[in-house]
Protein backbone atom coordinates (compact mmCIF):
# COMPACT_ATOMS: atom_id res chain seq x y z
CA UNK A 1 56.36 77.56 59.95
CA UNK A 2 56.64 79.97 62.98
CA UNK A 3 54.22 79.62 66.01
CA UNK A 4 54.05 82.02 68.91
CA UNK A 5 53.00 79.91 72.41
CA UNK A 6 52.70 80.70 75.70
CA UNK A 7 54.90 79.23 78.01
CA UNK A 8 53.74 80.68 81.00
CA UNK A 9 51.23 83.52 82.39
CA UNK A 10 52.78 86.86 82.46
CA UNK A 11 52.09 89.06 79.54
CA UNK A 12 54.16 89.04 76.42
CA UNK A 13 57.47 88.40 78.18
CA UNK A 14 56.18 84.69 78.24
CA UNK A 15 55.56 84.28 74.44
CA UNK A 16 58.00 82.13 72.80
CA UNK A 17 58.37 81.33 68.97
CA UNK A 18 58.85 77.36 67.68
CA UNK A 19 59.52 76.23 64.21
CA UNK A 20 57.70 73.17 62.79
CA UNK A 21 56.94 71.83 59.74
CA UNK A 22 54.08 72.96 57.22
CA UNK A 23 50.88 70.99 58.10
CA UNK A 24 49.36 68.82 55.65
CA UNK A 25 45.65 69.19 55.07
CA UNK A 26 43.77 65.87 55.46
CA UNK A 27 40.58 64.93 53.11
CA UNK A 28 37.74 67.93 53.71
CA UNK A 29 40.26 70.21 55.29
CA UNK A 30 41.94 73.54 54.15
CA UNK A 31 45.46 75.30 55.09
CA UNK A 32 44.98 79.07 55.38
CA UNK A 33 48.26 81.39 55.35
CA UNK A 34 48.36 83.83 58.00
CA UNK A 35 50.66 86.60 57.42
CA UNK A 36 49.91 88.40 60.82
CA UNK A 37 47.63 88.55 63.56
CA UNK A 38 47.82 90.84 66.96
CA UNK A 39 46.91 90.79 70.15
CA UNK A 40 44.11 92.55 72.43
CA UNK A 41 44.80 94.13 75.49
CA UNK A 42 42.28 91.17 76.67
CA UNK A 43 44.81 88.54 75.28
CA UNK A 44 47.95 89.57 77.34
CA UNK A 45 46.45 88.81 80.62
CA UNK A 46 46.26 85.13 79.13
């Protein structure tokens, strides 16, 4: 699985992408595949 995180403030320079494993989802829980999302203009300053 690909993650985008934020490694430090400065707009989208400071995104960074990590591989992991597939979570597992525990009793009561569901896994949802996301396929894309975007960001806001709101989000960057984050």
């Amino acid at each position: 699985m690909r993650s985008f995180h934020i490694n430090s403030f400065g707009g989208p320079d400071s995104l960074i992408i990590k591989e992991s494993e597939i979570p597992k989802p525990g009793r009561g829980e569901v896994l949802v595949r996301v396929r894309a999302s975007s960001l806001n203009f709101r989000d960057l300053p984050i």
